[in-house]
C-alpha atoms as a PDB file:
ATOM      1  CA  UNK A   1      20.421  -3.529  -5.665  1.00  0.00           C
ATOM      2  CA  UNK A   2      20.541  -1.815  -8.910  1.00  0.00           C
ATOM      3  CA  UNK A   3      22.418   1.297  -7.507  1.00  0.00           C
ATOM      4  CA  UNK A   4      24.857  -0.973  -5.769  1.00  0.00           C
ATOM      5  CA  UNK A   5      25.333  -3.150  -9.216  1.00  0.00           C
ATOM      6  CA  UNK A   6      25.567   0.511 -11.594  1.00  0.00           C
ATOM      7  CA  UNK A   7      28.508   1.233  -8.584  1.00  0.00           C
ATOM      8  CA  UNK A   8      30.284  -1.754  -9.415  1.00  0.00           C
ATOM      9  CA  UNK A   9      30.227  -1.325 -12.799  1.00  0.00           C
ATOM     10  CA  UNK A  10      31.602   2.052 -12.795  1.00  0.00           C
ATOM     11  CA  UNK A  11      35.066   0.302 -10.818  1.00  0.00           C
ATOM     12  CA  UNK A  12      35.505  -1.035 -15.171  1.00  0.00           C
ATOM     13  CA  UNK A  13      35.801   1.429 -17.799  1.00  0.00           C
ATOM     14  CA  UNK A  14      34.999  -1.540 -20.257  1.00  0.00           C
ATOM     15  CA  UNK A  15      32.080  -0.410 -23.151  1.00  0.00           C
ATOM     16  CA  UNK A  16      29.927  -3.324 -22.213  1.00  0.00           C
ATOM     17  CA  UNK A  17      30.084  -2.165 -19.051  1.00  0.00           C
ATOM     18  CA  UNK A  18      29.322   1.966 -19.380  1.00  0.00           C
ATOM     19  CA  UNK A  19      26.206   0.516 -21.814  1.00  0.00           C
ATOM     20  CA  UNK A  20      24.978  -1.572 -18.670  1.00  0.00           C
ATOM     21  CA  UNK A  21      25.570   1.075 -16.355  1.00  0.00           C
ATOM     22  CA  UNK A  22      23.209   3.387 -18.961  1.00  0.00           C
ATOM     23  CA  UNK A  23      20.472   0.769 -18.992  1.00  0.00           C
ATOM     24  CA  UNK A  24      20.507  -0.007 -15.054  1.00  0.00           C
ATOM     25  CA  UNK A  25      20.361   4.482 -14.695  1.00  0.00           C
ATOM     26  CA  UNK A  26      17.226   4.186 -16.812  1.00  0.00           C
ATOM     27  CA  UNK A  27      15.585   1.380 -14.953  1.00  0.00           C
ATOM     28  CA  UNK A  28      16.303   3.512 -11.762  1.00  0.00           C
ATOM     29  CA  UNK A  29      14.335   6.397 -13.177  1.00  0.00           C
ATOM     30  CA  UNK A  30      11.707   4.297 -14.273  1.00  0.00           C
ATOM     31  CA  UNK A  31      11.716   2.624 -10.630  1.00  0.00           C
ATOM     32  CA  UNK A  32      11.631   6.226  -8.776  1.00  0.00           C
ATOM     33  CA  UNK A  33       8.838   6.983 -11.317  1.00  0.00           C
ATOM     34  CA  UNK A  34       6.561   4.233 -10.348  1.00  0.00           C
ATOM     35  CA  UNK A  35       7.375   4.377  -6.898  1.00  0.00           C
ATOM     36  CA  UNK A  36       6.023   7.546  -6.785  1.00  0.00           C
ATOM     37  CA  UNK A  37       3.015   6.674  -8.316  1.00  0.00           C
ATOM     38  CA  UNK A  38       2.388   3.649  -6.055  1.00  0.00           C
ATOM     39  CA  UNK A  39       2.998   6.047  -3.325  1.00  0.00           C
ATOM     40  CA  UNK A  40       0.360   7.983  -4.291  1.00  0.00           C
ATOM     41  CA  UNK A  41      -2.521   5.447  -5.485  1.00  0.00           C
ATOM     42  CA  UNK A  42      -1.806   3.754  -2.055  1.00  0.00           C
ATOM     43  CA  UNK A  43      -2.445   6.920   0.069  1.00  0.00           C
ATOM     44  CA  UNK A  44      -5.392   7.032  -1.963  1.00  0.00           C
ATOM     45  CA  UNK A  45      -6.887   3.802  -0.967  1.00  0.00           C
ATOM     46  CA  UNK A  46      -5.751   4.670   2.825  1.00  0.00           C
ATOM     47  CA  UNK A  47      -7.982   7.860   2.496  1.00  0.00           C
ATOM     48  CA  UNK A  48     -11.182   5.345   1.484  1.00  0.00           C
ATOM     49  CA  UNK A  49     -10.252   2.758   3.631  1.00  0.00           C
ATOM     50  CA  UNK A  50     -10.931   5.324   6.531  1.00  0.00           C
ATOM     51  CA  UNK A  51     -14.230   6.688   5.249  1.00  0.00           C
ATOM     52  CA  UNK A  52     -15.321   3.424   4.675  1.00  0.00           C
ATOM     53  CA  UNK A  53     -14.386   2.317   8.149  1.00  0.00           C
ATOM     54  CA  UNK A  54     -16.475   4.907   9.570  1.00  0.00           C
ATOM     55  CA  UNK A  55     -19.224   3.237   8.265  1.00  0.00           C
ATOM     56  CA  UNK A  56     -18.289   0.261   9.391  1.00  0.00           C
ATOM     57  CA  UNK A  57     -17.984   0.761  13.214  1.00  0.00           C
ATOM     58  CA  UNK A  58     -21.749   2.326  12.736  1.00  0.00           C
ATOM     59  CA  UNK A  59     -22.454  -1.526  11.315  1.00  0.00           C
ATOM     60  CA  UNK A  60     -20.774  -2.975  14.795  1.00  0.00           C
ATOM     61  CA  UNK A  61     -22.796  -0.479  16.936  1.00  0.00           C
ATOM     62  CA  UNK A  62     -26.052  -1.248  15.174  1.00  0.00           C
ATOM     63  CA  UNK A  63     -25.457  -5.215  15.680  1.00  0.00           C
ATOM     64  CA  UNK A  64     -24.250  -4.740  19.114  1.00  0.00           C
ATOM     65  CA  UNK A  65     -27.624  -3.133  19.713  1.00  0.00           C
ATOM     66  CA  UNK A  66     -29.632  -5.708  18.183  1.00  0.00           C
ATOM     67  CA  UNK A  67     -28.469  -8.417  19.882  1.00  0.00           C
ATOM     68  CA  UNK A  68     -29.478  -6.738  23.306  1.00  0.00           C
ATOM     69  CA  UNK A  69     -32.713  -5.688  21.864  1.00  0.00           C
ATOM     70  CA  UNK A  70     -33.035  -9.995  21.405  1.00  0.00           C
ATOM     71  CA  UNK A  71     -31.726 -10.918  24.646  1.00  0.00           C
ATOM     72  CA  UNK A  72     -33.936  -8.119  26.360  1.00  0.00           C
ATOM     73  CA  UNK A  73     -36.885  -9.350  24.646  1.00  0.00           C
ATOM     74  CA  UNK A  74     -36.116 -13.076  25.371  1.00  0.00           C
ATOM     75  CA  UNK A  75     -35.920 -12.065  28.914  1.00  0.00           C
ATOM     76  CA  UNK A  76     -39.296 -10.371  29.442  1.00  0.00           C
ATOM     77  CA  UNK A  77     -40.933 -13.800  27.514  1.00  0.00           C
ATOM     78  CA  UNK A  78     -39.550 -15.808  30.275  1.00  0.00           C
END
């Protein structure tokens, strides 16, 4: 939206509007900046969410067994 509004501005060759159209170029650098760096931190967490996920299907397995190992037993009682 910002792009679109600095394009607008540019159609008036008023000085309020060139000092807008300076501002909204800065806040676009800024944006690019930080989108970048979100980028990055979120690939970040995707890289632990996997590792920890490992560990997590291990947890499922484990639980899965259990509960056999009590229905087993429950059936030799009976």
């Amino acid at each position: 939206m910002t792009e679109n509004t600095i394009e607008l501005l540019k159609t008036s060759s008023t000085p309020q509007s060139l000092i807008m159209i300076r501002k909204l170029e800065e806040k676009v650098v800024r944006y690019e900046k930080e989108k970048a760096e979100i980028k990055t931190k979120a690939e970040s967490f995707e890289k632990e969410y996997e590792a920890i996920n490992l560990f997590d299907d291990q947890f499922d397995m484990t639980d899965a067994f259990l509960t056999i190992a009590i229905a087993m037993f429950g059936i030799t009682l009976g």
